[in-house]
C-alpha atoms as a PDB file:
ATOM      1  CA  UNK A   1      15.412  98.427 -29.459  1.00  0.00           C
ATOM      2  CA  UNK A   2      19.075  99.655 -29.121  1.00  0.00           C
ATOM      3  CA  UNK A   3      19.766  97.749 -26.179  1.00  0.00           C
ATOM      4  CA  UNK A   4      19.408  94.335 -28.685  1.00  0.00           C
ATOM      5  CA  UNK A   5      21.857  94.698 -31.147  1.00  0.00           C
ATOM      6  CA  UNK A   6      21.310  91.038 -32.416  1.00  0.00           C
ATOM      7  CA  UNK A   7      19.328  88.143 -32.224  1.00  0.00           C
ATOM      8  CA  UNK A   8      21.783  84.529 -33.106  1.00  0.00           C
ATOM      9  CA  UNK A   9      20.352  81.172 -33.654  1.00  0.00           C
ATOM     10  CA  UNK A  10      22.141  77.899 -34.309  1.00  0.00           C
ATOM     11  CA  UNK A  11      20.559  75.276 -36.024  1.00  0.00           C
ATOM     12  CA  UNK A  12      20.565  71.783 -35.755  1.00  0.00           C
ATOM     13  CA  UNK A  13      19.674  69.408 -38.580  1.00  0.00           C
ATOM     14  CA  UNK A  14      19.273  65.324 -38.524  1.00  0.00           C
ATOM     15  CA  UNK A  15      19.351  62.925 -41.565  1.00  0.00           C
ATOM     16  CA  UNK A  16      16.067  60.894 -39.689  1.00  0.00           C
ATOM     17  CA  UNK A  17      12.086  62.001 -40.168  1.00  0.00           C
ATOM     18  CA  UNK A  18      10.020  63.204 -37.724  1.00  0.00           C
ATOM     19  CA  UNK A  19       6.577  65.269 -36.976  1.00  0.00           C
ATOM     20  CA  UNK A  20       9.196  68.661 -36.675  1.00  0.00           C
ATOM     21  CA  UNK A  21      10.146  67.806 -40.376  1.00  0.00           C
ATOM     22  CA  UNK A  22       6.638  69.181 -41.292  1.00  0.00           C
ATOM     23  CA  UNK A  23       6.518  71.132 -44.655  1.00  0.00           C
ATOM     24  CA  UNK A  24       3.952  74.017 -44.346  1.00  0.00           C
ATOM     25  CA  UNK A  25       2.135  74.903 -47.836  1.00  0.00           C
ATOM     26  CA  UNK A  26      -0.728  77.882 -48.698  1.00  0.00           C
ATOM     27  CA  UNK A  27       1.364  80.720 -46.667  1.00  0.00           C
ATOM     28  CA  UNK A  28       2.030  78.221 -43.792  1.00  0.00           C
ATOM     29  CA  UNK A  29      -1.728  77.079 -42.674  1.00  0.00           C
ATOM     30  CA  UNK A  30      -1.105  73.637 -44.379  1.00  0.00           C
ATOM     31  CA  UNK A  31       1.509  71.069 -43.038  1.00  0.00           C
ATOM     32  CA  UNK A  32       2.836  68.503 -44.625  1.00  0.00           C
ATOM     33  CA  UNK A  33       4.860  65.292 -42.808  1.00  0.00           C
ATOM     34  CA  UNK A  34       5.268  61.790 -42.982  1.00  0.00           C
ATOM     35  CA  UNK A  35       5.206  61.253 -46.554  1.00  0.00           C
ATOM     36  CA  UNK A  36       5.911  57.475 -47.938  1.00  0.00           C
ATOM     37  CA  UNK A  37       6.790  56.487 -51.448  1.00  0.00           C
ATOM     38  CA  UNK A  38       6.668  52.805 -52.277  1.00  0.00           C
ATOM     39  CA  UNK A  39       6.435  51.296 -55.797  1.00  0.00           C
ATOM     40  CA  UNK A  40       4.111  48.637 -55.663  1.00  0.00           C
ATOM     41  CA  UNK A  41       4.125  46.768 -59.392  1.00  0.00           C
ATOM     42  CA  UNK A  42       3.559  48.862 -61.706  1.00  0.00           C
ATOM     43  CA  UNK A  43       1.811  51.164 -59.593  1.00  0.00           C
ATOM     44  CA  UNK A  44       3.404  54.215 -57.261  1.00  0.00           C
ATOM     45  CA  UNK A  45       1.534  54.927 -53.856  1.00  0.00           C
ATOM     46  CA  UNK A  46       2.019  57.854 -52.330  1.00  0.00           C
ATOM     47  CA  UNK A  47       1.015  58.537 -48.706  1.00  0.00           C
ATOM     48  CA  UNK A  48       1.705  61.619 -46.443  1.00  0.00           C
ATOM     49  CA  UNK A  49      -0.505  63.075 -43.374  1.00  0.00           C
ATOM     50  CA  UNK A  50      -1.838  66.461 -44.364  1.00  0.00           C
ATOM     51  CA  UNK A  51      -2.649  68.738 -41.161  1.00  0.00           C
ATOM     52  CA  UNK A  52      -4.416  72.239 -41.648  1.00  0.00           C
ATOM     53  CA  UNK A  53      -5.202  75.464 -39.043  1.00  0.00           C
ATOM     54  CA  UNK A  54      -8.689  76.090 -38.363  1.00  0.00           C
ATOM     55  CA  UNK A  55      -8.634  79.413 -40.444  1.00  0.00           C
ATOM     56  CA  UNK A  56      -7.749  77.502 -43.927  1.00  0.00           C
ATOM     57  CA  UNK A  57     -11.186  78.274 -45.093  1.00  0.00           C
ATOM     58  CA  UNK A  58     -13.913  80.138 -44.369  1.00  0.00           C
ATOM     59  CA  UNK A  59     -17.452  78.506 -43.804  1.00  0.00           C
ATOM     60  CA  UNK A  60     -18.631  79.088 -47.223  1.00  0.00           C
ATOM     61  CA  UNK A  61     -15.221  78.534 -49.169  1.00  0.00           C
ATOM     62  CA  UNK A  62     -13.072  75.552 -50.213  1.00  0.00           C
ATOM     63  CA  UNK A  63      -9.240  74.375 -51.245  1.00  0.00           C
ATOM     64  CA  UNK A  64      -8.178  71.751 -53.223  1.00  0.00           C
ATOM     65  CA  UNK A  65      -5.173  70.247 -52.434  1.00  0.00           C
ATOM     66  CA  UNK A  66      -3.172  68.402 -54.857  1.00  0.00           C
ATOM     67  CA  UNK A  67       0.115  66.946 -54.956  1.00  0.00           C
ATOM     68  CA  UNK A  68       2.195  67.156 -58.308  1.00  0.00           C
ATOM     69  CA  UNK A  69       5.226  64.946 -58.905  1.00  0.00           C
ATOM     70  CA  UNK A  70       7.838  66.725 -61.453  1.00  0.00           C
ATOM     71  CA  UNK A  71      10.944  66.651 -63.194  1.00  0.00           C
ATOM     72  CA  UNK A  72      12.014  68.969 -65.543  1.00  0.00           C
ATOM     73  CA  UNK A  73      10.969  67.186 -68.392  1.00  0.00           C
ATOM     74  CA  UNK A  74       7.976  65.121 -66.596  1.00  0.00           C
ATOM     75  CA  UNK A  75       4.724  65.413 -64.800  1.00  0.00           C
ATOM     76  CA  UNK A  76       2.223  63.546 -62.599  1.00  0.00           C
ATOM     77  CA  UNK A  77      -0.615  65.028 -61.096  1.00  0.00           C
ATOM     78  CA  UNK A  78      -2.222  63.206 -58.226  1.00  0.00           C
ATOM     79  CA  UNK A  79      -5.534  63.164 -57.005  1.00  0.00           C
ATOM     80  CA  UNK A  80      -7.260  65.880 -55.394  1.00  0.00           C
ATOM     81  CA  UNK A  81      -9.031  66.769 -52.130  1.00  0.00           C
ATOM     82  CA  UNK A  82     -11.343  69.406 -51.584  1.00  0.00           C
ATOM     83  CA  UNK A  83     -11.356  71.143 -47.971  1.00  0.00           C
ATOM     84  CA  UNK A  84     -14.638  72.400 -47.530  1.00  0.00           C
ATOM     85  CA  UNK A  85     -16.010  74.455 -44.991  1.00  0.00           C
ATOM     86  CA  UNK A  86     -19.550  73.563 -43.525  1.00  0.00           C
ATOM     87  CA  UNK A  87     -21.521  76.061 -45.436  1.00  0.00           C
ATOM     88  CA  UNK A  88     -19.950  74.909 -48.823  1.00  0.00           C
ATOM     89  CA  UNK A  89     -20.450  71.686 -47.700  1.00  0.00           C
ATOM     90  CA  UNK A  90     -24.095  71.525 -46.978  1.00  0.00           C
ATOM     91  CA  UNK A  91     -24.501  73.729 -50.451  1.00  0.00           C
ATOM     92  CA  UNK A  92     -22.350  71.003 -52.509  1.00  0.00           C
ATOM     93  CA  UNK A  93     -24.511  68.190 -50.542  1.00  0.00           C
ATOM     94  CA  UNK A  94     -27.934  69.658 -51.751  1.00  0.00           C
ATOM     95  CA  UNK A  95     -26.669  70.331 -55.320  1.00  0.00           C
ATOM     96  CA  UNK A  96     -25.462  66.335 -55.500  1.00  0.00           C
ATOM     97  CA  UNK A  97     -28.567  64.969 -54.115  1.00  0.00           C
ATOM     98  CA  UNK A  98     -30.942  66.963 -56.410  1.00  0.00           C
ATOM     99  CA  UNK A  99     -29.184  66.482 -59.285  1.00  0.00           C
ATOM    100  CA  UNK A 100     -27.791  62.980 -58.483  1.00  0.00           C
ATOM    101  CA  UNK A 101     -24.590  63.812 -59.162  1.00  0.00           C
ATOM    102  CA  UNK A 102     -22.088  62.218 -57.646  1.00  0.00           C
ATOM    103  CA  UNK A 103     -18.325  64.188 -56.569  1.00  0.00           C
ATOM    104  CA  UNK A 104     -15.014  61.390 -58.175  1.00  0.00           C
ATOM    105  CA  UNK A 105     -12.508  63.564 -55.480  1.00  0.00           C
ATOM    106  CA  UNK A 106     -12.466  62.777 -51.538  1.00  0.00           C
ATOM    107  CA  UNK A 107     -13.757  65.724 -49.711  1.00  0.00           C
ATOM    108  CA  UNK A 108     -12.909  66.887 -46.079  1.00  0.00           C
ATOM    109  CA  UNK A 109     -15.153  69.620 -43.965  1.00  0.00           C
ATOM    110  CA  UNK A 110     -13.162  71.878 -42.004  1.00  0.00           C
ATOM    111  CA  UNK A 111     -14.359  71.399 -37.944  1.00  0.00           C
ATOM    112  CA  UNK A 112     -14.565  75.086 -36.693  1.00  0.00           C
ATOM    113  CA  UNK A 113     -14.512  74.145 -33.355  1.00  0.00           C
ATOM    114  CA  UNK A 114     -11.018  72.283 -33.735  1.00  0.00           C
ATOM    115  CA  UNK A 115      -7.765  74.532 -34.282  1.00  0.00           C
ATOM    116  CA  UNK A 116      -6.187  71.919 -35.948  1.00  0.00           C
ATOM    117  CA  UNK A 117      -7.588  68.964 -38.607  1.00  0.00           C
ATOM    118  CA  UNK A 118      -5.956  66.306 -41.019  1.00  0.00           C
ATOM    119  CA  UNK A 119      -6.187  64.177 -42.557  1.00  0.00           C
ATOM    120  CA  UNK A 120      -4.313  60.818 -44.224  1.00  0.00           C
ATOM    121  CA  UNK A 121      -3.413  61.283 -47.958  1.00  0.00           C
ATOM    122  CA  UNK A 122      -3.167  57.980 -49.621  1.00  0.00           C
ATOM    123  CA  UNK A 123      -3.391  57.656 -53.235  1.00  0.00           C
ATOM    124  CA  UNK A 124      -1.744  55.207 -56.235  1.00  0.00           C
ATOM    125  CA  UNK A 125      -0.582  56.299 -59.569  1.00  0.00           C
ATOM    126  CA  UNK A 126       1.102  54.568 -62.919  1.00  0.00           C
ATOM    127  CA  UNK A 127       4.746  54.025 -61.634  1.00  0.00           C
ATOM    128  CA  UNK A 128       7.042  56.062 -64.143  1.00  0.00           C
ATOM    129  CA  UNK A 129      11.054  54.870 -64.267  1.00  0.00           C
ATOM    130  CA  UNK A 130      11.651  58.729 -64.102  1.00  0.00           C
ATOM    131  CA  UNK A 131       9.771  59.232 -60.458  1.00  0.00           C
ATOM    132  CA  UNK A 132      12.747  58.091 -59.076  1.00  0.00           C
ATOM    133  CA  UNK A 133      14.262  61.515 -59.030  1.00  0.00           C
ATOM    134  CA  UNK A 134      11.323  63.827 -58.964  1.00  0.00           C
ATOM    135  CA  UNK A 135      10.521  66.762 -56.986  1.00  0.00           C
ATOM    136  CA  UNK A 136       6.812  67.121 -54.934  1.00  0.00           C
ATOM    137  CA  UNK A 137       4.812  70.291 -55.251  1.00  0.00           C
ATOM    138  CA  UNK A 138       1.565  70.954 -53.773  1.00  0.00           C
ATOM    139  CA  UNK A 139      -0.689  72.941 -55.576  1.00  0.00           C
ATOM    140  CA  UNK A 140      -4.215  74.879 -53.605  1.00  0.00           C
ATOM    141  CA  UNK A 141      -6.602  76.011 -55.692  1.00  0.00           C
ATOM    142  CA  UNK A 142      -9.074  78.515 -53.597  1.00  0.00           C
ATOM    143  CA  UNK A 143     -12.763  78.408 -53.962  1.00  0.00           C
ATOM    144  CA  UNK A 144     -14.659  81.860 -52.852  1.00  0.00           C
ATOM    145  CA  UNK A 145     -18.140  81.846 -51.789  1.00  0.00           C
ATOM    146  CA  UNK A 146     -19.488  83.290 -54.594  1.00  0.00           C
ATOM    147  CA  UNK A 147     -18.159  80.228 -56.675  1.00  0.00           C
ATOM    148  CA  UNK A 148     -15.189  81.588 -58.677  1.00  0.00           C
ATOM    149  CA  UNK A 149     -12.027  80.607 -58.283  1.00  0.00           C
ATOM    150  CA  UNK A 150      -9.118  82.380 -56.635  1.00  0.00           C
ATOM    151  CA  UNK A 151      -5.308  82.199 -56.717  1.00  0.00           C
ATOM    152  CA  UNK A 152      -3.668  78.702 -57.367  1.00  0.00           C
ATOM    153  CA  UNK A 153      -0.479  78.513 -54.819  1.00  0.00           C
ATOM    154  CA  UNK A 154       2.368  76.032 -55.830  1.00  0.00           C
ATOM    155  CA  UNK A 155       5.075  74.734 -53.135  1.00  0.00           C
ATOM    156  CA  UNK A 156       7.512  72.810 -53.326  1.00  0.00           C
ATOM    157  CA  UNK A 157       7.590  70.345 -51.055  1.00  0.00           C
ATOM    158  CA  UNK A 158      10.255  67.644 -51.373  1.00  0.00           C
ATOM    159  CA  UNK A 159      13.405  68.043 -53.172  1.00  0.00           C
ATOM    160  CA  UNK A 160      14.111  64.439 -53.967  1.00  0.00           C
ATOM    161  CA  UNK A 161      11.680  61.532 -53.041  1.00  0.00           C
ATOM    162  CA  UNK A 162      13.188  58.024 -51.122  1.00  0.00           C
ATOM    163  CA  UNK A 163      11.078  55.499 -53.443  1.00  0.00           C
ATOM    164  CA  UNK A 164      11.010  52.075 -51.828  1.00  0.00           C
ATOM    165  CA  UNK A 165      10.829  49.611 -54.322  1.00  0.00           C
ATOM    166  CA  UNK A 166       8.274  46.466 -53.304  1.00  0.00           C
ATOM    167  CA  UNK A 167       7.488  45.183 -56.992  1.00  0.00           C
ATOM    168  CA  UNK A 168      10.192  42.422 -56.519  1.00  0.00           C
ATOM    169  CA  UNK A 169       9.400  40.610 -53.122  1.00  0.00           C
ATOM    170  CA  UNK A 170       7.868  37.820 -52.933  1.00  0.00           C
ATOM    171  CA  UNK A 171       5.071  38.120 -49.651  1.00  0.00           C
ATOM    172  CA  UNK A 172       3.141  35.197 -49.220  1.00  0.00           C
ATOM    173  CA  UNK A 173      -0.344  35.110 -50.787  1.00  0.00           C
ATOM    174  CA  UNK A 174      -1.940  34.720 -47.664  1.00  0.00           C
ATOM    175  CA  UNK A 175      -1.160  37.668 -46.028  1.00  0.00           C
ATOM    176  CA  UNK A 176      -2.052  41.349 -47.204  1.00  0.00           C
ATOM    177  CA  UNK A 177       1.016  42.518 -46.867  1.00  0.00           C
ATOM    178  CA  UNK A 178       0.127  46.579 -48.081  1.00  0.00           C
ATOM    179  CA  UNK A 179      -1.107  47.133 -44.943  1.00  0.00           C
ATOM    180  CA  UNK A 180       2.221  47.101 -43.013  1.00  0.00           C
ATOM    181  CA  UNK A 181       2.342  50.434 -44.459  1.00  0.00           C
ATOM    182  CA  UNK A 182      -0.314  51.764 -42.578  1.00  0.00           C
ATOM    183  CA  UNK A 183       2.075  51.328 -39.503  1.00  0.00           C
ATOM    184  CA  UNK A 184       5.850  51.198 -41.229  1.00  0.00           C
ATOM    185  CA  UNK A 185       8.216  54.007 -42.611  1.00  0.00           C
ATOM    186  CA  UNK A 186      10.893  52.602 -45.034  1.00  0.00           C
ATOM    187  CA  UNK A 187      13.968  54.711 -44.824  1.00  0.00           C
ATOM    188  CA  UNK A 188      17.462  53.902 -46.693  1.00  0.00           C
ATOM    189  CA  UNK A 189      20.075  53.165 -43.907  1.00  0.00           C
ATOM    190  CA  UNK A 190      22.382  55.072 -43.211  1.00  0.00           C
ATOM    191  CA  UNK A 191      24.870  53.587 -41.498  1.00  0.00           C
ATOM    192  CA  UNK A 192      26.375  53.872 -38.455  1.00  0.00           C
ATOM    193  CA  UNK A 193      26.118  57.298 -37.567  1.00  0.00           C
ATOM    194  CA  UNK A 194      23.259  59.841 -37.982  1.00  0.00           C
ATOM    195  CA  UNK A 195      24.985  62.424 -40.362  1.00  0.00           C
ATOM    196  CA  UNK A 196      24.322  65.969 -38.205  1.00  0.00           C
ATOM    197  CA  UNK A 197      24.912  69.344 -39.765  1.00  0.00           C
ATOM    198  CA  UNK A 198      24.558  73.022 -38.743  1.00  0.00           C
ATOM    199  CA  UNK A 199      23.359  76.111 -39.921  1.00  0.00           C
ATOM    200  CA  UNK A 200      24.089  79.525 -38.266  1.00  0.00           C
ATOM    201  CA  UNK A 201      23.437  83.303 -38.685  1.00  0.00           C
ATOM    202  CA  UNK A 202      22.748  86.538 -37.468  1.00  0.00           C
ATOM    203  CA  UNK A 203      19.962  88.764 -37.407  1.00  0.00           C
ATOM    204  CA  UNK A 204      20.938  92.295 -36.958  1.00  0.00           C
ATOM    205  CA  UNK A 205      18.526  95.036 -35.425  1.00  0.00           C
ATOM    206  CA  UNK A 206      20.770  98.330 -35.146  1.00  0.00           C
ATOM    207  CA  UNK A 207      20.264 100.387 -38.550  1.00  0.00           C
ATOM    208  CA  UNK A 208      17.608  98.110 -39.253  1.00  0.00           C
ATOM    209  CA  UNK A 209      14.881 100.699 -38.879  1.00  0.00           C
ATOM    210  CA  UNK A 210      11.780  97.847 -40.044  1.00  0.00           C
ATOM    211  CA  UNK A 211      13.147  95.797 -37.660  1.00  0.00           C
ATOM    212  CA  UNK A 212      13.848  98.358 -34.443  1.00  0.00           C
ATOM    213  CA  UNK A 213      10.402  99.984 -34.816  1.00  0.00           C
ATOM    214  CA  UNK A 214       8.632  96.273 -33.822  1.00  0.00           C
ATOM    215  CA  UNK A 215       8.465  95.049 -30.182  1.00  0.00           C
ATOM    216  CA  UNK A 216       6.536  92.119 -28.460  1.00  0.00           C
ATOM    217  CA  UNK A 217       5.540  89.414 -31.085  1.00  0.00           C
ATOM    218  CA  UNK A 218       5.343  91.222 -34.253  1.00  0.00           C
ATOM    219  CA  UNK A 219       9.102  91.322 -33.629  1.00  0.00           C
ATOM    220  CA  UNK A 220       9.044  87.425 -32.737  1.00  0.00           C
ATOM    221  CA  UNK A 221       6.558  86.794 -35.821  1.00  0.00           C
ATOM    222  CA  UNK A 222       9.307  88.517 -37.987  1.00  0.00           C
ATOM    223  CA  UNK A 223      12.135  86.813 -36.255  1.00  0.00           C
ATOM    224  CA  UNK A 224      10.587  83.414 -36.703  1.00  0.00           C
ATOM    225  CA  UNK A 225       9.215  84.310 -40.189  1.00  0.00           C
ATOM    226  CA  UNK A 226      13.182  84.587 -41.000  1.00  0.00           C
ATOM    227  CA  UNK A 227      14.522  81.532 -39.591  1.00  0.00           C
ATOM    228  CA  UNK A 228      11.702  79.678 -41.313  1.00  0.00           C
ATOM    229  CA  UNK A 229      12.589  81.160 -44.522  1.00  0.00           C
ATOM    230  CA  UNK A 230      16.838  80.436 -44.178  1.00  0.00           C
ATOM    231  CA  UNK A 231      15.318  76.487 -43.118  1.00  0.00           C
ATOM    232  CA  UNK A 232      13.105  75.507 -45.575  1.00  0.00           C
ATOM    233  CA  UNK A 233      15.527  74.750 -47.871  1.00  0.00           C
ATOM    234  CA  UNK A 234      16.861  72.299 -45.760  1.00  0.00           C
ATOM    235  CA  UNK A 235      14.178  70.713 -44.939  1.00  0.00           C
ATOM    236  CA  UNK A 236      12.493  69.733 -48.450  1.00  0.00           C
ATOM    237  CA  UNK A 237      15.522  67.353 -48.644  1.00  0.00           C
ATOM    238  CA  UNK A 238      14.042  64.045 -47.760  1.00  0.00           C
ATOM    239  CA  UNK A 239      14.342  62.464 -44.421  1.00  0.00           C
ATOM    240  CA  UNK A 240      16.049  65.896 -43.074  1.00  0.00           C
ATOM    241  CA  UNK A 241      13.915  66.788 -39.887  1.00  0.00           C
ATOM    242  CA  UNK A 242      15.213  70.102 -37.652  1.00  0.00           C
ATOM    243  CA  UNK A 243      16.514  68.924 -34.328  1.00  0.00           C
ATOM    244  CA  UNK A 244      17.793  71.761 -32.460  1.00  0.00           C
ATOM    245  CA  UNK A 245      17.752  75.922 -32.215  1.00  0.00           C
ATOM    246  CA  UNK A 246      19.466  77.931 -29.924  1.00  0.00           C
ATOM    247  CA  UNK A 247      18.793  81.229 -29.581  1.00  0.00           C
ATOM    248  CA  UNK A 248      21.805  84.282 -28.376  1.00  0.00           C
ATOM    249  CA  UNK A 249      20.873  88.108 -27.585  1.00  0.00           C
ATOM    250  CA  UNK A 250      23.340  90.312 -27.437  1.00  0.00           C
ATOM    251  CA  UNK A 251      22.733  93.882 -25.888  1.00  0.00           C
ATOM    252  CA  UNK A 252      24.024  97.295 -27.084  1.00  0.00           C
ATOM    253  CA  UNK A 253      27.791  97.993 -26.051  1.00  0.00           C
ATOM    254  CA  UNK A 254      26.934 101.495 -24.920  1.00  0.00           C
ATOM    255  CA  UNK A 255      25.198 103.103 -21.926  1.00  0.00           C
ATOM    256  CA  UNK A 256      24.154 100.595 -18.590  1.00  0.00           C
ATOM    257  CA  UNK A 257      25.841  97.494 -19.379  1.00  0.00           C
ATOM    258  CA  UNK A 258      24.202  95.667 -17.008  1.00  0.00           C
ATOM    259  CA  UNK A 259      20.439  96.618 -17.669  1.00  0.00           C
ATOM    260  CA  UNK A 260      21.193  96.219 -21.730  1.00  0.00           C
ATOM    261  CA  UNK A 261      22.390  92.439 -20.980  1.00  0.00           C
ATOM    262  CA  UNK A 262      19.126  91.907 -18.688  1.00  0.00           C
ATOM    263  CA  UNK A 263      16.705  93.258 -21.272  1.00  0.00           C
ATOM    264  CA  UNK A 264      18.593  91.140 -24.087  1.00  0.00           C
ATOM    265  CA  UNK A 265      17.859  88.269 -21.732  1.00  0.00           C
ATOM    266  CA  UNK A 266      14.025  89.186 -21.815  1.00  0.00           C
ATOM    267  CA  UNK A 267      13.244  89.897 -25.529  1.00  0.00           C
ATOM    268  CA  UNK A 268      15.497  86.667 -26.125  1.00  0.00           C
ATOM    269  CA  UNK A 269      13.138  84.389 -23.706  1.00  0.00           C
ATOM    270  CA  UNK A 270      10.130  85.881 -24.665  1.00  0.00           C
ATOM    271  CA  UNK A 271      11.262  85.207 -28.196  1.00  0.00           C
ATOM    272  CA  UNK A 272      11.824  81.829 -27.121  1.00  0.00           C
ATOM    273  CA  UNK A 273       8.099  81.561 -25.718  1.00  0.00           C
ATOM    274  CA  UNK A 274       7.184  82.459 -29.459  1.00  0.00           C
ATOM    275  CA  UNK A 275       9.058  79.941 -30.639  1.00  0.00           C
ATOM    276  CA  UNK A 276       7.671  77.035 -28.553  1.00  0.00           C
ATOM    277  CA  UNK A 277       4.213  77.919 -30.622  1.00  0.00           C
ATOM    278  CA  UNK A 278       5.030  77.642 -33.538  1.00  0.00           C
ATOM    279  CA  UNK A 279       4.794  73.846 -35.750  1.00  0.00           C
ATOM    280  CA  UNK A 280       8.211  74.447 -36.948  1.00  0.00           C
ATOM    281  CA  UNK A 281       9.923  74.791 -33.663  1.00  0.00           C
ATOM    282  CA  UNK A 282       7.665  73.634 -30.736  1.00  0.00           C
ATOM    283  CA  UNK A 283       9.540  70.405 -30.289  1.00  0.00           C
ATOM    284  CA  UNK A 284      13.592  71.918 -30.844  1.00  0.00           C
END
């Protein structure tokens, strides 16, 4: 590990959305993109695609998802959905058709022959004149398979919201005109030119002893685990997507110059591999 002093990344950042702007939520296994806000009346829908890993939940557990809007001084909680896996499933399926109960939240089993799922998150709420400057969390609740419930994870998700406001057109009556949202994303313009901005920074390794002692992708996990931490903040700023990353290794100044630069070359290529992988970078 001496021979790689330092890992550098550069990183690019767009005022636009797009599926790299994905916010991950539950300790990264849920993403979170293409959410809409449009005030329709006196009513506030709220759409977003929700994607989830494979290993979310286990066969006989279950999450609930659920989207919060907040300010400091207000609250909205949305509606739920409950991600169930197949055994929890069948079990809540038998218990609602023998006591003919029927479930009020919209529930989604977890496929454990895909390795990734989602689904479309579309739900209306009582429009508030103070949503205009709220913040979105998503809060899981877990479910274990004995039926008690485990840790409840809060994210944020969105630092400000873009609320396009429909309550004053005038459509005409004859078309159904809520259903160019299934296919349109309002954004504010923005002018001319795309405002672009950077972030940069430096990752040392020598007299980083937790660091030097890794090799092959724990390193990369912990690499990557560290640029996604420095990014997120960025990125819960709506319409702010991640555009670009460039990655620099720089090899010890000491001993054979040469074979330090070539090895720098290879941990920084193979870190690069990694990178490809990963939601948050595959596409930059």
């Amino acid at each position: 590990m001496k021979l790689l002093q330092s890992a550098f990344f550069l990183l690019a950042f767009c005022g636009t959305v797009s599926a790299a702007s994905a916010q991950t939520v539950y300790g990264g296994q849920i993403y979170v993109n293409s959410e809409n806000f449009t005030r329709q009346g006196d009513l506030l829908r709220v759409r977003m695609k929700v994607s989830y890993d494979s290993s979310v939940v286990g066969s006989c557990e279950s999450l609930t998802f659920t989207p919060v809007l907040k300010t400091d001084s207000a609250v909205s909680v949305l509606s739920s959905v409950v991600i169930n896996g197949r055994e929890r499933e069948r079990d809540a399926h038998r218990t609602e058709v023998l006591s003919d109960n029927r479930r009020n939240m919209p529930i989604v089993v977890k496929d454990s022959h895909a390795a990734k799922r989602y689904f479309i998150y579309d739900t209306t709420v009582p429009y508030k004149d103070w949503m205009q400057e709220c913040r979105m969390y998503v809060e899981s609740e877990e479910l274990n398979c004995t039926g008690h419930r485990g840790h409840v994870y809060e994210d944020l998700v969105l630092k400000n919201i873009y609320l396009h406001d429909m309550s004053n057109d005038n459509p005409d009556p004859n078309v159904h005109y809520y259903n160019l949202m299934d296919y349109v994303q309002f954004l504010q313009p923005q002018g001319s030119d795309i405002d672009k901005f950077h972030r940069s920074g430096e990752i040392p390794i020598f007299g980083n002893k937790s660091l030097a002692k890794l090799s092959g992708s724990r390193f990369n996990r912990t690499v990557f685990n560290t640029i996604a931490s420095d990014v997120k903040s960025e990125l819960q700023r709506y319409g702010t997507s991640l555009v670009g990353l460039r990655i620099n290794g720089y090899g010890a100044p000491i001993g054979n110059y040469r074979r330090n630069e070539s090895e720098a070359m290879e941990r920084s290529l193979d870190l690069k591999k990694y990178l490809m992988k990963q939601k948050l970078t595959n596409r930059n």
